[in-house]
C-alpha atoms as a PDB file:
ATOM      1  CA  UNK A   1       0.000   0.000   0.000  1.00  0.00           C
ATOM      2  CA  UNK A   2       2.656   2.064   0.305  1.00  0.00           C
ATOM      3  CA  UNK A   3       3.530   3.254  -2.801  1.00  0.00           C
ATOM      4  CA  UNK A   4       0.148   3.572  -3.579  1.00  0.00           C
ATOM      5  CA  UNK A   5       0.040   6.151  -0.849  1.00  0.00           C
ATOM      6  CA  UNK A   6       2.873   8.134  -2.087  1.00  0.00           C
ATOM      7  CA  UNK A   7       1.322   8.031  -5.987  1.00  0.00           C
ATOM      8  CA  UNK A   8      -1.836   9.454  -4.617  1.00  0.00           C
ATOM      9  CA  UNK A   9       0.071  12.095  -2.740  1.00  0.00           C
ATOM     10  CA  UNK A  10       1.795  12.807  -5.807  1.00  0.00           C
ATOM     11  CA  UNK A  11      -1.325  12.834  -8.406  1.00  0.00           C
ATOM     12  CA  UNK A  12      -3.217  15.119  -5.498  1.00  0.00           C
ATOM     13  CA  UNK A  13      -0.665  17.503  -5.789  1.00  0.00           C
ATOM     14  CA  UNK A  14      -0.947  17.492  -9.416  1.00  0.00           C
ATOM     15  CA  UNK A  15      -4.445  18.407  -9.226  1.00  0.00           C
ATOM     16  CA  UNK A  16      -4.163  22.239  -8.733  1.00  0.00           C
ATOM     17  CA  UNK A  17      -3.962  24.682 -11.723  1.00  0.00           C
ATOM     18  CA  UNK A  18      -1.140  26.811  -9.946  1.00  0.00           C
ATOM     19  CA  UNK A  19       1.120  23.761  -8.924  1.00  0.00           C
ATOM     20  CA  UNK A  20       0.544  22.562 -12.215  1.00  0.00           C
ATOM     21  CA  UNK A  21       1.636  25.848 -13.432  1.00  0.00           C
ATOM     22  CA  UNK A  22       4.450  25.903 -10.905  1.00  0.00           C
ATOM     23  CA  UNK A  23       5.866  22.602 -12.975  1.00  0.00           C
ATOM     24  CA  UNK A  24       5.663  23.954 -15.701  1.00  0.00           C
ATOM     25  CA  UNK A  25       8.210  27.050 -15.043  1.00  0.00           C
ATOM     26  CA  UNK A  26      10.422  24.968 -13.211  1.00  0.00           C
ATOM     27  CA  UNK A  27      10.427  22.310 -16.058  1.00  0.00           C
ATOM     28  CA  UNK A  28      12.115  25.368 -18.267  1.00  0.00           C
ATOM     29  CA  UNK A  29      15.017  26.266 -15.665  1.00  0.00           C
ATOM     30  CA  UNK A  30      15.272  26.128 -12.040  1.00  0.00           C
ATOM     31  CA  UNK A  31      13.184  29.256 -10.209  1.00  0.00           C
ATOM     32  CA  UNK A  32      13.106  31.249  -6.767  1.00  0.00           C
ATOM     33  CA  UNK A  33      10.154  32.240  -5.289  1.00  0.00           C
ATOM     34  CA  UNK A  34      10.383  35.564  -6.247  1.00  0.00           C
ATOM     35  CA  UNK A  35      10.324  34.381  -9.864  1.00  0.00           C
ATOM     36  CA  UNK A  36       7.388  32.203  -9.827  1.00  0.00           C
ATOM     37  CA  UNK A  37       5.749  34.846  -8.021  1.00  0.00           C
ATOM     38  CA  UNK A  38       6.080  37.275 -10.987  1.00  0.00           C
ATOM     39  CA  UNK A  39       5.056  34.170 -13.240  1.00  0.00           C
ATOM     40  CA  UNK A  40       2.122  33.094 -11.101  1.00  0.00           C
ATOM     41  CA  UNK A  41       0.771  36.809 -10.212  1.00  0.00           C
ATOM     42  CA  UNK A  42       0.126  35.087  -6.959  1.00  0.00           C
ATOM     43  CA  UNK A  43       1.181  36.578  -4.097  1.00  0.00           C
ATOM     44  CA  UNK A  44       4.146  34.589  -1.956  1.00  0.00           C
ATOM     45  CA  UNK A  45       2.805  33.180   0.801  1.00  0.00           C
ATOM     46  CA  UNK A  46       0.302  31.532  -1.489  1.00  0.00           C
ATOM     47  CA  UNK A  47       3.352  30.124  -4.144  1.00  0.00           C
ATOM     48  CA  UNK A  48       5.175  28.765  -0.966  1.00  0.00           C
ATOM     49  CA  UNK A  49       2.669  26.397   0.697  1.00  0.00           C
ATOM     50  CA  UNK A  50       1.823  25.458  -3.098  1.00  0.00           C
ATOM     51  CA  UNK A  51       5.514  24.386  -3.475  1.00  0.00           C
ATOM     52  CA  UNK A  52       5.659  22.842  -0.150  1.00  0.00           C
ATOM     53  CA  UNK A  53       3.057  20.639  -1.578  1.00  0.00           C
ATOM     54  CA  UNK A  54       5.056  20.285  -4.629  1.00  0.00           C
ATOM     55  CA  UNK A  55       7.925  19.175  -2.100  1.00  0.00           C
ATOM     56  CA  UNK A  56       6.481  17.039  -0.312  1.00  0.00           C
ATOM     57  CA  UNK A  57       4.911  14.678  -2.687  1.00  0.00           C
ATOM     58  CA  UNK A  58       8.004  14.478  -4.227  1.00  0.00           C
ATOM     59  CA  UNK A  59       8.118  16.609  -7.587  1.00  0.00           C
ATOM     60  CA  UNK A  60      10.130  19.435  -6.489  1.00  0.00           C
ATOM     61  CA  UNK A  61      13.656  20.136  -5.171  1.00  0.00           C
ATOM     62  CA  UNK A  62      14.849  22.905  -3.485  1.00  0.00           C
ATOM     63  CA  UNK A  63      18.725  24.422  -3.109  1.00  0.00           C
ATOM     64  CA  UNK A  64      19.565  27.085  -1.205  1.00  0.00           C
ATOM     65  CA  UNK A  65      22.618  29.273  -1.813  1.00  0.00           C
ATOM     66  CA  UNK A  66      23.131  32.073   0.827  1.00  0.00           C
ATOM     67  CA  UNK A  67      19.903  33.512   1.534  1.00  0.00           C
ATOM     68  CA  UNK A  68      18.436  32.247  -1.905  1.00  0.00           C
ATOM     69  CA  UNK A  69      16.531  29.061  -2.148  1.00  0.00           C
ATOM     70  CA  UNK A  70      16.191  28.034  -6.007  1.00  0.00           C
ATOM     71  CA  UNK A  71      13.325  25.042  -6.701  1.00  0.00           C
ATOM     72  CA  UNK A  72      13.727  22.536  -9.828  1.00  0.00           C
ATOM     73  CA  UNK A  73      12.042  19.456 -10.783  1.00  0.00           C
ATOM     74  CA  UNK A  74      12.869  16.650  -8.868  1.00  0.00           C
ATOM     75  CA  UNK A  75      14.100  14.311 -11.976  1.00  0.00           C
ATOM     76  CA  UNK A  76      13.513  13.918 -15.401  1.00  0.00           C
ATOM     77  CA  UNK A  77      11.003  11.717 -14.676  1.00  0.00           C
ATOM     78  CA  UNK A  78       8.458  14.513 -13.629  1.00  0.00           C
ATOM     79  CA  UNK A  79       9.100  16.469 -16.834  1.00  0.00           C
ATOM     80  CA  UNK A  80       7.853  13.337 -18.433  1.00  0.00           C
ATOM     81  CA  UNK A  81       4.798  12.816 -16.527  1.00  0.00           C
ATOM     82  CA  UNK A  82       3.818  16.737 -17.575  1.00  0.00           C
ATOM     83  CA  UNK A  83       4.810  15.174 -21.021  1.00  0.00           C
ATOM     84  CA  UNK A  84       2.539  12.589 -20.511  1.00  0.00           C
ATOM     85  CA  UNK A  85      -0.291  14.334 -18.629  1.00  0.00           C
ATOM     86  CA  UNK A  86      -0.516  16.732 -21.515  1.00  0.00           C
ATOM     87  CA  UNK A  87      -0.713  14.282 -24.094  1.00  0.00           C
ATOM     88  CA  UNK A  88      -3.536  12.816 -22.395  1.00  0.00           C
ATOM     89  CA  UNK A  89      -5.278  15.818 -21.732  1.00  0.00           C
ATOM     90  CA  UNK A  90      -4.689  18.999 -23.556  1.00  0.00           C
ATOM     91  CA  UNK A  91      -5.623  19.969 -26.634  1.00  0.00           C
ATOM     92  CA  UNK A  92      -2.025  21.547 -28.414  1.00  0.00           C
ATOM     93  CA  UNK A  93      -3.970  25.123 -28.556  1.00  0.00           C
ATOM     94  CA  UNK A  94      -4.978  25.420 -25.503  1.00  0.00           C
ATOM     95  CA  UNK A  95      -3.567  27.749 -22.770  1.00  0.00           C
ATOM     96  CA  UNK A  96      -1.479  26.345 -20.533  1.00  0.00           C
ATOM     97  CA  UNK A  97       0.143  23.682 -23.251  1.00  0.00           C
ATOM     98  CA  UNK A  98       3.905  23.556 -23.739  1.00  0.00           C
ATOM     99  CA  UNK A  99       5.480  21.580 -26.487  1.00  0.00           C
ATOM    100  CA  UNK A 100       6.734  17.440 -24.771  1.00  0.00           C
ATOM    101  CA  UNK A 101      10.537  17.993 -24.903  1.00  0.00           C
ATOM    102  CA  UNK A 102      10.546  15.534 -27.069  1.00  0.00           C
ATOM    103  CA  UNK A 103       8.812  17.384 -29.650  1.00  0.00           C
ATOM    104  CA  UNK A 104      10.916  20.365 -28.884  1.00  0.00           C
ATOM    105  CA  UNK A 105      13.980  18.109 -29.632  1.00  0.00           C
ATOM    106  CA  UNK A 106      12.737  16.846 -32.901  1.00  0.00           C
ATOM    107  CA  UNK A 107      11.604  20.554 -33.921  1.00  0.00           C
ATOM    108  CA  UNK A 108      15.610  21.159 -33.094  1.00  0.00           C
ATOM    109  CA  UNK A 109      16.610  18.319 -35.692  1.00  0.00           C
ATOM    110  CA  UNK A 110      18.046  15.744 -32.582  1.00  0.00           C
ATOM    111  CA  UNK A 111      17.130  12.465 -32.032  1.00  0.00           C
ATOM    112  CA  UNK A 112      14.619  11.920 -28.334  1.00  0.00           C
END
C-alpha cells in the first residue's frame, strides 16, 4: 500500500492549476520564489505552501545558496509525466500547453 500512498500524494498535488503551473516554469530552468511569483501573479505566501506541496509529494527540489533558495524538478522523470499528462489531456492550442521535450527536440533536428 505504500507506494500507492505516495502516488496518490503525488497525483493530489498534481491536481491544482497553480502547482501545475508551478511545474511547468520549473520544467524550463530552475526558479526562486520571487520568480514564480512574478510568473504566477500570486502573491508569496500563497506560491510557498503550493511548493511545499510540490515538495512534499516528491516533484520538487529545493537548493539554497546564501539567503536564496532556487526550486527545480525533482528528476527527469516529472518532466515526463507533464509530457505525458498533456498528451492525455490537452488539446495543443490550448492555454497552458507547452510543447513534450521531445517534440521540442525533434523541432531542433536531434534524435529523443
Amino acid at each position: 500500500m505504500r507506494g500507492y500512498n505516495r502516488q496518490a500524494k503525488q497525483l493530489r498535488a498534481l491536481a491544482h492549476p497553480v502547482r501545475l503551473q508551478l511545474l511547468e516554469v520549473l520544467r524550463q530552468q530552475p526558479a526562486c520564489v520571487c520568480e514564480l511569483v512574478a510568473t504566477t501573479h500570486k502573491r508569496q505566501p500563497y506560491v510557498s505552501q503550493q511548493l511545499l506541496v510540490l515538495r512534499q509529494a516528491g516533484l520538487v527540489k529545493w537548493e539554497k545558496r546564501g539567503l536564496l533558495v532556487r526550486y527545480r524538478l525533482a528528476g527527469s522523470e516529472v518532466t515526463q509525466l507533464i509530457d505525458d499528462l498533456q498528451r492525455m489531456i490537452l488539446d495543443p492550442a490550448e492555454e497552458g500547453y507547452i510543447k513534450p521535450a521531445d517534440e521540442i527536440l525533434v523541432q531542433r533536428g536531434a534524435q529523443p
